[in-house]
Protein backbone atom coordinates (compact mmCIF):
# COMPACT_ATOMS: atom_id res chain seq x y z
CA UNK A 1 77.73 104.38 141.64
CA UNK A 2 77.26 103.16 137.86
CA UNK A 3 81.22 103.53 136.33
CA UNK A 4 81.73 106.20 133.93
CA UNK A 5 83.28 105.98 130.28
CA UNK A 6 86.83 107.32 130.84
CA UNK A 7 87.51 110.40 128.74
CA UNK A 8 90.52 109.71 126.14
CA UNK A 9 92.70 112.82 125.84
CA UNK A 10 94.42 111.34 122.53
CA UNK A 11 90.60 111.35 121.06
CA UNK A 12 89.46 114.13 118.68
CA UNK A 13 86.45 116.27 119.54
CA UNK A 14 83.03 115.88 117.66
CA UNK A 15 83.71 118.84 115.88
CA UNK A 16 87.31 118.14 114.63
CA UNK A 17 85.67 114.14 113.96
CA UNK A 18 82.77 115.41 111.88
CA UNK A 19 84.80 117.82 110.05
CA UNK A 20 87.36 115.17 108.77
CA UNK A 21 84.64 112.85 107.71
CA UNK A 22 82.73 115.44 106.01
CA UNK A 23 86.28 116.08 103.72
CA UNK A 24 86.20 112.12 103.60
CA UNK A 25 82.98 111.84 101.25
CA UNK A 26 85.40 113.97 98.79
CA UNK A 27 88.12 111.29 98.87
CA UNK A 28 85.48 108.65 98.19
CA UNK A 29 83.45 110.47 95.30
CA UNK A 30 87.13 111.21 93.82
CA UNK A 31 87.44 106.98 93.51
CA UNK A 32 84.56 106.41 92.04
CA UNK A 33 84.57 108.93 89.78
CA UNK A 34 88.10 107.76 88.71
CA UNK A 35 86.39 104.41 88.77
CA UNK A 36 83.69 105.01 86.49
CA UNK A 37 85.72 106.97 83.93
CA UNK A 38 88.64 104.77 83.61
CA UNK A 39 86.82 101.35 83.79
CA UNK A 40 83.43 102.17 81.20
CA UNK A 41 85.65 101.32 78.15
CA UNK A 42 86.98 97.71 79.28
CA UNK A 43 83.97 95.65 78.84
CA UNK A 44 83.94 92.81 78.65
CA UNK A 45 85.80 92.15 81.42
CA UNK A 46 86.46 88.91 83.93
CA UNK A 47 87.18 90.04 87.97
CA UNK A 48 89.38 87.10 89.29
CA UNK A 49 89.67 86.91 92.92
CA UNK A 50 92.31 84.52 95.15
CA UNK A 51 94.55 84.82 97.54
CA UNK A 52 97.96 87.18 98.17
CA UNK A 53 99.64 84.62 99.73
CA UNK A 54 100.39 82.24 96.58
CA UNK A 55 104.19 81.99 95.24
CA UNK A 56 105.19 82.24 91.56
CA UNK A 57 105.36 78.22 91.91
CA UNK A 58 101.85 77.45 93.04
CA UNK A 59 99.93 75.44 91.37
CA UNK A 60 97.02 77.93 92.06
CA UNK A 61 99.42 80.24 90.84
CA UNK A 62 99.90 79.09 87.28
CA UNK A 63 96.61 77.68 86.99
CA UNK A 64 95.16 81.42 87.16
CA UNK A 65 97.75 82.57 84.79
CA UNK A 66 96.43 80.12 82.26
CA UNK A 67 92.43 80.84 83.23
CA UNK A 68 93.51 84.70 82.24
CA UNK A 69 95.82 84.60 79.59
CA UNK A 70 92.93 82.02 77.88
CA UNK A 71 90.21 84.82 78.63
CA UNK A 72 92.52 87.27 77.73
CA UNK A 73 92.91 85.93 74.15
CA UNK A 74 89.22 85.43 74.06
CA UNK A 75 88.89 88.78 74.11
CA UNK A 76 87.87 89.36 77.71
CA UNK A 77 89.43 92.35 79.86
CA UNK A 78 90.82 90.56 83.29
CA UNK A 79 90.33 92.24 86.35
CA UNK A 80 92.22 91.82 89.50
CA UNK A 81 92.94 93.38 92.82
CA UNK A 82 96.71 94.12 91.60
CA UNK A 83 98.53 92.72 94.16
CA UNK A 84 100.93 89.65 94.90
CA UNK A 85 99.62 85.85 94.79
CA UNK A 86 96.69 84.81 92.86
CA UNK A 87 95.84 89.13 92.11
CA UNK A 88 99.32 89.22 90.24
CA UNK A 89 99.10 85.53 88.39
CA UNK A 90 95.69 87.09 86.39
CA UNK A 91 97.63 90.41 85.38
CA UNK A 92 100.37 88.50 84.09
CA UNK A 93 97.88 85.68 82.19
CA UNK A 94 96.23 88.75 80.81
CA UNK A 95 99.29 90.56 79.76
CA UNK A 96 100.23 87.61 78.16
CA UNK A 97 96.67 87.89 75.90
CA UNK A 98 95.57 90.56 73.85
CA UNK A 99 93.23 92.13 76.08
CA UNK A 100 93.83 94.90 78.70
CA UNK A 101 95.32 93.59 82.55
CA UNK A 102 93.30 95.60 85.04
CA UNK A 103 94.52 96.11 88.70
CA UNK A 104 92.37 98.05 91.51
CA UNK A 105 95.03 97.99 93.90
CA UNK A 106 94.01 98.85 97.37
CA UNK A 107 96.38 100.67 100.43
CA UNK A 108 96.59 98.26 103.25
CA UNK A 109 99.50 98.76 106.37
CA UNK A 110 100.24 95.14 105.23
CA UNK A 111 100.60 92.40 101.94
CA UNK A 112 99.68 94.29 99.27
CA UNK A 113 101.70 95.83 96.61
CA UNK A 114 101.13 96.63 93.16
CA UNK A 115 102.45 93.93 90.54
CA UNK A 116 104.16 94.87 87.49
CA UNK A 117 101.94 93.28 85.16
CA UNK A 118 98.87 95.88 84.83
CA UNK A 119 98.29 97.84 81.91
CA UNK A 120 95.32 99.70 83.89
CA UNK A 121 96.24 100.51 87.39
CA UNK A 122 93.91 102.23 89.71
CA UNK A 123 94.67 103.06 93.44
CA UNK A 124 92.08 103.10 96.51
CA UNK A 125 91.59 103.79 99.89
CA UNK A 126 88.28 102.02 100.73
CA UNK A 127 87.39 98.49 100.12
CA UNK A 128 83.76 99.65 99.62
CA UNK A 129 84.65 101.47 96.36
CA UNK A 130 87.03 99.29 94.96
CA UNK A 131 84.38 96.10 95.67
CA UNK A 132 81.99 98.19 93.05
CA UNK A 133 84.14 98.51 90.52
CA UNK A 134 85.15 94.44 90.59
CA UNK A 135 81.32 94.01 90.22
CA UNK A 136 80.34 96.91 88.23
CA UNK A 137 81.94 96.01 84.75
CA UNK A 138 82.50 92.31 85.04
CA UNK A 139 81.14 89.84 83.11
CA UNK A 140 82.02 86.72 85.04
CA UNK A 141 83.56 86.17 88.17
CA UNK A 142 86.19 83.56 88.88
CA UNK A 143 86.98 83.02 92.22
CA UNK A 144 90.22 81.07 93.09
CA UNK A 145 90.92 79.91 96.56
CA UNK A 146 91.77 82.35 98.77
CA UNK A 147 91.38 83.35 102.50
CA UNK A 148 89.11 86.03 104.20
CA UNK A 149 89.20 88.88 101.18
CA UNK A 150 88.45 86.50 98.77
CA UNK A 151 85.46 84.56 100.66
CA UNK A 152 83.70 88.48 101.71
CA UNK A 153 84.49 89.15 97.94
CA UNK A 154 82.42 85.93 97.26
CA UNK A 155 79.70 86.72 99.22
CA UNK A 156 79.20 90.10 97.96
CA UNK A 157 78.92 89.08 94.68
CA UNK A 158 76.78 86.24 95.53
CA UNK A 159 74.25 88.60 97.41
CA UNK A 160 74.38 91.42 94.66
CA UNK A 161 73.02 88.41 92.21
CA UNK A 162 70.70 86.09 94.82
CA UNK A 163 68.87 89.85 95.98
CA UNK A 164 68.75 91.23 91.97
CA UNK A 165 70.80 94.06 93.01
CA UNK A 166 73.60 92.91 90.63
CA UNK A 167 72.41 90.85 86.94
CA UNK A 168 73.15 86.95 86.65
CA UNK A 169 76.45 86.35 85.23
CA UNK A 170 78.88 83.30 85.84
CA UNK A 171 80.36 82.69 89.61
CA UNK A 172 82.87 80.35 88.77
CA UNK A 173 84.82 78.67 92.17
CA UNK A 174 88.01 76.94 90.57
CA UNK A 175 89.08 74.07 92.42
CA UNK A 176 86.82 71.58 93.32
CA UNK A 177 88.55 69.65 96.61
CA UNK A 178 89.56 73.50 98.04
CA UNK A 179 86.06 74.67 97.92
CA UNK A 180 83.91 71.52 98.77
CA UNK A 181 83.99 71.31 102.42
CA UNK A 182 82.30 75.14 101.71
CA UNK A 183 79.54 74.06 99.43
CA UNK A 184 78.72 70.47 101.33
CA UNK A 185 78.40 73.52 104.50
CA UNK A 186 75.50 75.98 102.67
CA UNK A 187 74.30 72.46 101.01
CA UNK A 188 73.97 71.07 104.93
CA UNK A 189 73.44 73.62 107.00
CA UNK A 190 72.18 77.15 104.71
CA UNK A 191 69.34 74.82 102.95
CA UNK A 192 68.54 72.74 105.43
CA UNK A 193 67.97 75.80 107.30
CA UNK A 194 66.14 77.89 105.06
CA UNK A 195 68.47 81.21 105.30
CA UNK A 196 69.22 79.97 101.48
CA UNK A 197 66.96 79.07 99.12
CA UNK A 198 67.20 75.73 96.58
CA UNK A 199 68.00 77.67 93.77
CA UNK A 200 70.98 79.82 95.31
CA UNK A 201 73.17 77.17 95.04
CA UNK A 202 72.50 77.06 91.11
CA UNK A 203 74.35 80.96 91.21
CA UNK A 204 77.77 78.99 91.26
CA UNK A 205 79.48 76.70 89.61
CA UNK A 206 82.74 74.58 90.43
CA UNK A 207 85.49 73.67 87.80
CA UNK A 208 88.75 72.43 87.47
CA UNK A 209 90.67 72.83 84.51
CA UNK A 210 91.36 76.36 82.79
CA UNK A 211 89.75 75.33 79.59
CA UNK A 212 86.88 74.72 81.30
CA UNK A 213 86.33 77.68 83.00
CA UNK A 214 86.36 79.63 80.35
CA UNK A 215 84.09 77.25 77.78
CA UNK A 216 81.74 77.76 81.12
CA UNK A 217 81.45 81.58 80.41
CA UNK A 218 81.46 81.37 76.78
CA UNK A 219 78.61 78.44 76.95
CA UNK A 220 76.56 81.48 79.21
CA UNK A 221 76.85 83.92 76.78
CA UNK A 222 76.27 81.99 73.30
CA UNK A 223 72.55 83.06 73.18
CA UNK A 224 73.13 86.44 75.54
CA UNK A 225 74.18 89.49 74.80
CA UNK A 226 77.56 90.07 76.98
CA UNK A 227 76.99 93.50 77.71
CA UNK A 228 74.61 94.63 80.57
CA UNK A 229 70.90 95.66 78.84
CA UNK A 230 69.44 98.66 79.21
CA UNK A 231 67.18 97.52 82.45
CA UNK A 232 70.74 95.76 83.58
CA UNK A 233 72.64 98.90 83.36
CA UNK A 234 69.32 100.85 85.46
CA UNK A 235 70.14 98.44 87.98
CA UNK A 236 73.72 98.44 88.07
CA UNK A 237 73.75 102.08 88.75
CA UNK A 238 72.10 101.22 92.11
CA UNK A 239 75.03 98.98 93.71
């Protein structure tokens, strides 16, 4: 006799299933909508991604303070996902500047809390919504090291652009010996394999110092309009 799936008392029925997921689109149209409204006014903005898991005495740490607070005063809206480590070090640098500290904090049974340093703080429930708004109003994207958050945050972003769903801005990796071993990997293996092409690699770019990092977006934009166009904004609305 073929085995049979064991029923699980403990599991809700279909009915009772379907009927809290229908109520769930609700919660998720609620954060973007919240999304949308709140964020529209803070262009331009920077999202910085990095790791929770930094201390207060990292050099990653302060290094990201000083990338934001210099974008900050630059006049660039900084981005973060509001939480400890490298997510709190942007706030701060931005708080520090003169332009707004964003958070899009996120509800996890573990890690994150909000940090103290956000002048805009938005709450969420799925890493799906959240994930558009980091792309949806961001001008740049710096990406500090980080673990697995940070490197799906990455790739996102890197797909949205390499597939045209998303518009070419700056995907700036800060920190050259962290992320090598990563880039010699796609260089080695992704090319020489053909599941990326030559010019993929030219989406990113690897620097060092804060100053640096932000003369790299500024250099982007000196002959382009920061804001998204009229066909970039068309194709934003499809994320």
């Amino acid at each position: 006799m073929s085995p049979k799936i064991p029923n699980h008392p403990s599991r809700l029925d279909k009915s009772e299933r379907l009927s809290q997921e229908s109520w769930k689109i609700f919660q998720i149209m609620a954060e973007f909508v919240q999304g949308y409204e709140t964020l529209a006014s803070i262009e331009p903005a920077v999202t910085i991604f990095g790791s929770a898991r930094f201390a207060p005495d990292h050099p990653h740490y302060l290094m990201t303070v000083e990338i934001a607070r210099l974008l900050s005063d630059g006049g660039f809206a900084v981005v973060s996902g509001g939480g400890p480590g490298i997510m709190e070090a942007a706030n701060k640098g931005a708080k520090e500047g003169g332009a707004p500290s964003v958070g899009l904090n996120i509800t996890l049974p573990h890690e994150q809390h909000d940090n103290p340093y956000q002048d805009i703080s938005l709450h969420f429930q799925h890493f799906f919504a959240r994930k558009v708004m980091f792309v949806k109003y961001a001008s740049a994207y710096v990406v500090m090291p980080g673990g697995f958050g940070t490197l799906d945050e990455m790739a996102e972003i890197l797909t949205l652009v390499q597939t045209g769903k998303s518009r070419r801005i700056p995907i700036i990796l800060v920190g050259t010996a962290f992320w090598s071993g990563l880039l010699n990997w796609f260089k080695q293996t992704l090319l020489t394999e053909g599941t990326i092409g030559e010019g993929d690699m030219d989406l990113m770019t690897v620097c060092d110092e804060p100053q640096t990092v932000v003369s790299t977006i500024f250099d982007f934009y000196r002959n382009r309009n920061l804001g998204a166009t009229a066909e970039e904004q068309k194709k934003l609305l499809d994320l």
